[in-house]
PDB file of N, CA and C in Angstrom:
ATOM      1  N   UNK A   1      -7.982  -5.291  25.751  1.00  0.00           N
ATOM      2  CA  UNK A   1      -7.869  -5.136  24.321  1.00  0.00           C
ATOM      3  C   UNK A   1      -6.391  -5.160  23.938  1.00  0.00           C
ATOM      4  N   UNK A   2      -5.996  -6.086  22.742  1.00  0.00           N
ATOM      5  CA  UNK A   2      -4.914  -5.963  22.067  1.00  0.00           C
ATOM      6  C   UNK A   2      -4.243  -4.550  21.075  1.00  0.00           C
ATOM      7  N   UNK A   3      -3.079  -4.318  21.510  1.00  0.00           N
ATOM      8  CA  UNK A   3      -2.451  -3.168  20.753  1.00  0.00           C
ATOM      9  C   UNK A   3      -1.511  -3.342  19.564  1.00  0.00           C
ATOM     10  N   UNK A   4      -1.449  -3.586  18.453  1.00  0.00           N
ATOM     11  CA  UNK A   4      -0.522  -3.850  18.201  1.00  0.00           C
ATOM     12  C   UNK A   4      -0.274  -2.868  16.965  1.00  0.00           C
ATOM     13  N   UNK A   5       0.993  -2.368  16.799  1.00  0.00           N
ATOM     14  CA  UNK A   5       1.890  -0.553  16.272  1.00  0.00           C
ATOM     15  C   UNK A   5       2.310  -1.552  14.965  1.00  0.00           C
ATOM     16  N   UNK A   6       2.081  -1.174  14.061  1.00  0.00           N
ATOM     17  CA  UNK A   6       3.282  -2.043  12.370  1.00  0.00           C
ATOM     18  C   UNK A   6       3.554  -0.158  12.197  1.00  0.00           C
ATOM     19  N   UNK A   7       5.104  -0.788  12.217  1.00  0.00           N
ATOM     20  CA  UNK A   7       5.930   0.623  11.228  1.00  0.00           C
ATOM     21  C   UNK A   7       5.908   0.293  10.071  1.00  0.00           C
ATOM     22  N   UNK A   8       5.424   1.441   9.553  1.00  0.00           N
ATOM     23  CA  UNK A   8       5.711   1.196   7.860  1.00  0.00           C
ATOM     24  C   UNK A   8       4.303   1.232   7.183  1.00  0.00           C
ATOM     25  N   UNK A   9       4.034   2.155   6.388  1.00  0.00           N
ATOM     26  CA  UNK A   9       2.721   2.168   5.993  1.00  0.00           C
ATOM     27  C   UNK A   9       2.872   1.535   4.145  1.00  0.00           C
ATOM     28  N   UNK A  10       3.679   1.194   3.730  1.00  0.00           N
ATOM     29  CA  UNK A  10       3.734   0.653   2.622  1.00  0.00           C
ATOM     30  C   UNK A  10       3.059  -0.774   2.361  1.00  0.00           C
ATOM     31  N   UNK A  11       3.394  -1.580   0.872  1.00  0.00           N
ATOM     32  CA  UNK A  11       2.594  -2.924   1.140  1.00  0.00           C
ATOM     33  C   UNK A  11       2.715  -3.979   2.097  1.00  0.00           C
ATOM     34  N   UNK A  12       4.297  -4.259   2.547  1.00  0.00           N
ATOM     35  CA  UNK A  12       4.143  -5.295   3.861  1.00  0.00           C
ATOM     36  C   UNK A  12       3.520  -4.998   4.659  1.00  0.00           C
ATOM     37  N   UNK A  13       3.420  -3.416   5.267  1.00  0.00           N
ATOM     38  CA  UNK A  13       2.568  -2.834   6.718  1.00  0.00           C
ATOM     39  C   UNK A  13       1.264  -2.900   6.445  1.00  0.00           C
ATOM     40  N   UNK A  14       0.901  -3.242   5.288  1.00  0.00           N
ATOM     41  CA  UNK A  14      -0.722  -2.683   4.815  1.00  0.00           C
ATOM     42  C   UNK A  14      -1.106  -4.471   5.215  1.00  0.00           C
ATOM     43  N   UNK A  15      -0.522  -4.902   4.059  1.00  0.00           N
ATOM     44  CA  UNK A  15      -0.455  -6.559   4.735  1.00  0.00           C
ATOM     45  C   UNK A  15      -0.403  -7.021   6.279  1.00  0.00           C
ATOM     46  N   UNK A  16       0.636  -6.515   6.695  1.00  0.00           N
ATOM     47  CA  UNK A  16       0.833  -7.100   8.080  1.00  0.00           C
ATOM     48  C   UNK A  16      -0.817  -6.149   9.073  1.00  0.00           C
ATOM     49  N   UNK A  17      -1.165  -5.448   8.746  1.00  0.00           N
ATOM     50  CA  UNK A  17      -2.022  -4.692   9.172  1.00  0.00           C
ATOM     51  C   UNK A  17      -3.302  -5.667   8.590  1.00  0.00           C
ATOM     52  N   UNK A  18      -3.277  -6.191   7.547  1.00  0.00           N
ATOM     53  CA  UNK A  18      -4.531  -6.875   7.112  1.00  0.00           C
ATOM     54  C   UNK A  18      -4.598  -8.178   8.245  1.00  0.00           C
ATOM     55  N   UNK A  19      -3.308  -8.774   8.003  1.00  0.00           N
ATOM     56  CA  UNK A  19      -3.299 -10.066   8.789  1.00  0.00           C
ATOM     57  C   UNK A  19      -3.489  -9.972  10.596  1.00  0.00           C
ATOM     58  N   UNK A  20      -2.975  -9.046  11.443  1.00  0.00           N
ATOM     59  CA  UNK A  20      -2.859  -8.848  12.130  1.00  0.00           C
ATOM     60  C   UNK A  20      -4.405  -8.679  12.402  1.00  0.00           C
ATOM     61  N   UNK A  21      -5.251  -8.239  11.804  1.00  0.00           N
ATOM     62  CA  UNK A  21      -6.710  -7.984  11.920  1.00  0.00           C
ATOM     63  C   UNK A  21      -7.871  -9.130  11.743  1.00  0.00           C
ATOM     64  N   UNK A  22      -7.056  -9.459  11.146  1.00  0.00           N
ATOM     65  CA  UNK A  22      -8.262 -11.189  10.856  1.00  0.00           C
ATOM     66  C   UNK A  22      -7.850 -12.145  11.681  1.00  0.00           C
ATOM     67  N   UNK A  23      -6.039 -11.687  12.460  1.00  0.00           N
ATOM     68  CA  UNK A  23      -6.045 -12.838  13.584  1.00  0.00           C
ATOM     69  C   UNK A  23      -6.329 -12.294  14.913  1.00  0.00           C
ATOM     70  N   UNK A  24      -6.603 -11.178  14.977  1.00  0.00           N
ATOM     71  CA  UNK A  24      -7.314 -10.606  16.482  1.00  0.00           C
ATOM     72  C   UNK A  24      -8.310  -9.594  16.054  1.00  0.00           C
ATOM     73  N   UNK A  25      -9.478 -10.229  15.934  1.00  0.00           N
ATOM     74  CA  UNK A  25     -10.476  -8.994  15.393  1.00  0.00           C
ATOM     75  C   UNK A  25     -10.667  -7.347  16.616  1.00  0.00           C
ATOM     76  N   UNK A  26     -10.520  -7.967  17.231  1.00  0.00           N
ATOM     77  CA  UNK A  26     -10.680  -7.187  18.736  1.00  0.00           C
ATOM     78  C   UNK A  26      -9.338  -6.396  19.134  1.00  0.00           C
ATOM     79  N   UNK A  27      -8.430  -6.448  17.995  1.00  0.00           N
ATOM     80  CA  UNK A  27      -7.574  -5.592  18.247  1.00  0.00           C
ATOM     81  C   UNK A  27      -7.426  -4.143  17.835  1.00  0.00           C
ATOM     82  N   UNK A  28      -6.562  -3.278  18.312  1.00  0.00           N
ATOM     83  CA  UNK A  28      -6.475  -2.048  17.850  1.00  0.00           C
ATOM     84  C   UNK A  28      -5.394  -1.754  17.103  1.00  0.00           C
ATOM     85  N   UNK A  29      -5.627  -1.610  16.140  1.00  0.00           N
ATOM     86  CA  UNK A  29      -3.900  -1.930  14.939  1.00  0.00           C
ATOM     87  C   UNK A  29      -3.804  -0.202  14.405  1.00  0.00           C
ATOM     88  N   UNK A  30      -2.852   0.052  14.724  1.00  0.00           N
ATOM     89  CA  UNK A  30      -2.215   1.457  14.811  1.00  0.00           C
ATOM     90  C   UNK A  30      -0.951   1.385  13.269  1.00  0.00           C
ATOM     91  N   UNK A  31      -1.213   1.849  12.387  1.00  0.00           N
ATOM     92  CA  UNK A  31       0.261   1.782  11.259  1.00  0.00           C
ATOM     93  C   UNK A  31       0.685   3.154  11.354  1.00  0.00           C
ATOM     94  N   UNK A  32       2.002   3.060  11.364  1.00  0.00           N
ATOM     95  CA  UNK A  32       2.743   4.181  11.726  1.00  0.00           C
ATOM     96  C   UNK A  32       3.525   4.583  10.311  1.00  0.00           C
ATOM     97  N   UNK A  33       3.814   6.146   9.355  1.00  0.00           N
ATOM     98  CA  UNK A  33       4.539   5.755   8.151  1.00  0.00           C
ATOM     99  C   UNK A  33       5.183   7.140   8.336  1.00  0.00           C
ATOM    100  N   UNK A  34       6.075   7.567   7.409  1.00  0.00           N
ATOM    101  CA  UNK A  34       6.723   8.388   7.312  1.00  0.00           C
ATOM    102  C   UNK A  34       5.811   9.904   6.454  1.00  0.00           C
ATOM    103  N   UNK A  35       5.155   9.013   5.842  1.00  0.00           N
ATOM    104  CA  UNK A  35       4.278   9.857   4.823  1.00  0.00           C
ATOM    105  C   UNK A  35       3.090  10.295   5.400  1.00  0.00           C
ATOM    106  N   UNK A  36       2.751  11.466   4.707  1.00  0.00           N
ATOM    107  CA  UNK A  36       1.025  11.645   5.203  1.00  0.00           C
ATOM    108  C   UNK A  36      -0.198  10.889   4.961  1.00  0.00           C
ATOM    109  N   UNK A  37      -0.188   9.518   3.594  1.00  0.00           N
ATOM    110  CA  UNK A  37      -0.929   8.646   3.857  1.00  0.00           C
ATOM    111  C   UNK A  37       0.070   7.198   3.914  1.00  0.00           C
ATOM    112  N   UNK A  38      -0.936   6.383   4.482  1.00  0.00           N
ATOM    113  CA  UNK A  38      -0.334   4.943   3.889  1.00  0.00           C
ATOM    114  C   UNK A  38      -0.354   4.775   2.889  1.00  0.00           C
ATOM    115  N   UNK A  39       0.464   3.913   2.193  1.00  0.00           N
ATOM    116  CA  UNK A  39       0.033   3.439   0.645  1.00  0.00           C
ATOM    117  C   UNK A  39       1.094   4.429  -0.707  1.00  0.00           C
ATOM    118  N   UNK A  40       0.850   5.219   0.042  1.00  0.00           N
ATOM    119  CA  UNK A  40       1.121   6.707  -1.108  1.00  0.00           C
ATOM    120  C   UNK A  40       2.194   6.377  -2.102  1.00  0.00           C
ATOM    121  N   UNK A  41       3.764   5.934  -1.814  1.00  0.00           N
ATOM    122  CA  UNK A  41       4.479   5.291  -2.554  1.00  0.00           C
ATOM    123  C   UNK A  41       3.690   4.212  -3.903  1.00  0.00           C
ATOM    124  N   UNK A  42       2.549   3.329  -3.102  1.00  0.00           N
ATOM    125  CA  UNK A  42       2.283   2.348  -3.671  1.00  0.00           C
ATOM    126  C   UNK A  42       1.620   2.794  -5.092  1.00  0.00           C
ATOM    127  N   UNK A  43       0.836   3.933  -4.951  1.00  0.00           N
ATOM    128  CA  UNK A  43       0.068   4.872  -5.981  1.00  0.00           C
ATOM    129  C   UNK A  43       1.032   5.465  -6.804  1.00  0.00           C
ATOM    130  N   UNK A  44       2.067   5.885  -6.902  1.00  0.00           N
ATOM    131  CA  UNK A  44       3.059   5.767  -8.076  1.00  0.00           C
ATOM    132  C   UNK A  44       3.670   4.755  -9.167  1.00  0.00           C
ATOM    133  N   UNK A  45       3.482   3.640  -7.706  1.00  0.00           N
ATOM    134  CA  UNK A  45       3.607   2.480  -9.170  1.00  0.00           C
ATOM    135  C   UNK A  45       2.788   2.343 -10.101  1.00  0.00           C
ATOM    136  N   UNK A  46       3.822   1.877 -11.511  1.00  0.00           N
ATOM    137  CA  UNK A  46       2.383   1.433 -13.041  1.00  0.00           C
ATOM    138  C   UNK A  46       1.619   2.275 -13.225  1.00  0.00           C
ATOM    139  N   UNK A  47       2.494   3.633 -12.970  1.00  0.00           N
ATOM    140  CA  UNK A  47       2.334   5.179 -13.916  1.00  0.00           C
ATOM    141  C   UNK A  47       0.958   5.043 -13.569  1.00  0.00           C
ATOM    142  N   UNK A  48       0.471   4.938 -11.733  1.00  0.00           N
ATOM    143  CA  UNK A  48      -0.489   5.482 -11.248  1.00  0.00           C
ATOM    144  C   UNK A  48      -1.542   4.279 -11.221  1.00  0.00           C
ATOM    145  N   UNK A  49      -1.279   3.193 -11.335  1.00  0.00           N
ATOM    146  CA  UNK A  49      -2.200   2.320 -11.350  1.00  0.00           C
ATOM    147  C   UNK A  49      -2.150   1.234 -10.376  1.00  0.00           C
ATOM    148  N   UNK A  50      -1.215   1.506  -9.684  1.00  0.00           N
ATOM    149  CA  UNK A  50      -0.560   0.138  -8.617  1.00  0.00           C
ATOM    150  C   UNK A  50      -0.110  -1.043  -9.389  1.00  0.00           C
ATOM    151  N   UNK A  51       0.466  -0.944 -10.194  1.00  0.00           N
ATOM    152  CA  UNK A  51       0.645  -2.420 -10.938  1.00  0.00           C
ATOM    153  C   UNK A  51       1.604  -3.194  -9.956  1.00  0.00           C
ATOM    154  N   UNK A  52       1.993  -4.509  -9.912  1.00  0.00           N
ATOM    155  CA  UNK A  52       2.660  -5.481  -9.432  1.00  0.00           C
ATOM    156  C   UNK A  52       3.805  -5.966 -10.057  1.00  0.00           C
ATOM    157  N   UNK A  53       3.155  -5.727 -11.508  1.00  0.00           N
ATOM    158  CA  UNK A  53       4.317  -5.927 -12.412  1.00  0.00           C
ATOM    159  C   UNK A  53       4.217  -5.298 -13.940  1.00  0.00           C
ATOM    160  N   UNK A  54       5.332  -5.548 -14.607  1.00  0.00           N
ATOM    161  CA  UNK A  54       5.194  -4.628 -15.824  1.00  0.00           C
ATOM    162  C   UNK A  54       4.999  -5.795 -17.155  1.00  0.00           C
ATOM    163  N   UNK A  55       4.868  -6.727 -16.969  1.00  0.00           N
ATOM    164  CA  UNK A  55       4.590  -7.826 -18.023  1.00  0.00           C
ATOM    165  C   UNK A  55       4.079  -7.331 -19.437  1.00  0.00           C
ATOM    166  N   UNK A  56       2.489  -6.905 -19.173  1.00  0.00           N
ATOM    167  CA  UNK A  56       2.065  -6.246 -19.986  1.00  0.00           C
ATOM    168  C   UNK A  56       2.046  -4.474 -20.632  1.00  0.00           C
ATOM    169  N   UNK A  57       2.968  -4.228 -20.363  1.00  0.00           N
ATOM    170  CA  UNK A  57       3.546  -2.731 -20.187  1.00  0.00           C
ATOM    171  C   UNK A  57       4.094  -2.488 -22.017  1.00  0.00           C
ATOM    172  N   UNK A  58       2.807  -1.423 -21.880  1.00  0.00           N
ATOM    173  CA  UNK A  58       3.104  -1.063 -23.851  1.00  0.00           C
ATOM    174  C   UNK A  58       2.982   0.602 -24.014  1.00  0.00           C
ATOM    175  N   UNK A  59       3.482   1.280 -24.544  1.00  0.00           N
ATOM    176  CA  UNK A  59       2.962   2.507 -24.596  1.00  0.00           C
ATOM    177  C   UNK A  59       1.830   3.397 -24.604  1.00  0.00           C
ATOM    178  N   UNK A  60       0.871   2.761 -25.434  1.00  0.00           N
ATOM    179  CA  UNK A  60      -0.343   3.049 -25.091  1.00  0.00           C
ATOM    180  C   UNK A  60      -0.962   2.901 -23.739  1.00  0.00           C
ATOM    181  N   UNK A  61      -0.264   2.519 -23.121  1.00  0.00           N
ATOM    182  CA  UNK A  61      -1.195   2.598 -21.744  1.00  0.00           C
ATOM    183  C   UNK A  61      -0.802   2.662 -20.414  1.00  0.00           C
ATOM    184  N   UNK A  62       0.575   4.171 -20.840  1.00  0.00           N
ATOM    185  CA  UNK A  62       1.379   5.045 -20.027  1.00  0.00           C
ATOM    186  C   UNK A  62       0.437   6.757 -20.145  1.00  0.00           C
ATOM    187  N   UNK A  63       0.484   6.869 -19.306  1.00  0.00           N
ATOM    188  CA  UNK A  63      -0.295   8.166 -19.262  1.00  0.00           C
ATOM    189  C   UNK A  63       1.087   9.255 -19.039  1.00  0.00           C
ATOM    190  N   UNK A  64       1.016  10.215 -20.378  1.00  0.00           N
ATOM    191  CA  UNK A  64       1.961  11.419 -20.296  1.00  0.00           C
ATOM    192  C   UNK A  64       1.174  12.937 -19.987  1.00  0.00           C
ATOM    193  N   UNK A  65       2.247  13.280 -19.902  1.00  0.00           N
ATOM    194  CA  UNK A  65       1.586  15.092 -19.921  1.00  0.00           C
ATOM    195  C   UNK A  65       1.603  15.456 -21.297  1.00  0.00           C
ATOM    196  N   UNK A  66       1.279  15.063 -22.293  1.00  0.00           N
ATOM    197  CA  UNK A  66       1.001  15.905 -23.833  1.00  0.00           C
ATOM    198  C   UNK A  66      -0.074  14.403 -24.085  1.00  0.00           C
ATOM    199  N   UNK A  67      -0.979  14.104 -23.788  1.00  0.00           N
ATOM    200  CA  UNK A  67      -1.708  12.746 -23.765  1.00  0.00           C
ATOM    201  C   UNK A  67      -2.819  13.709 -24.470  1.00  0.00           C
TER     202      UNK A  67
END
């Protein structure tokens, strides 16, 4: 069986962890991060929504604490 470790639990590692899996199904893919989950950074972006980008970014549809 194949081993293969990605540092970094953010979007390239999540990626490289996706790809790494569809090209050796039979492997054992281990992501290693600094944080207690993967991703977790990623869940702050777009005021909690994962956005990619802010294109459509209007006030109404920022979530505050007096909302």
């Amino acid at each position: 069986m194949n081993r293969i470790l990605i540092i970094g639990g953010g979007a390239s590692g999540m990626a490289a962890a996706i790809s790494a899996a569809r090209a050796n199904p039979s492997a054992q893919i281990t992501i290693l991060d600094g944080l207690d989950h993967i991703g977790k950074k990623i869940l702050a972006t777009g005021n909690g929504r994962c956005n990619l980008t802010n294109a459509q970014i209007a006030p109404c549809l920022l979530y505050t604490s007096d909302a």
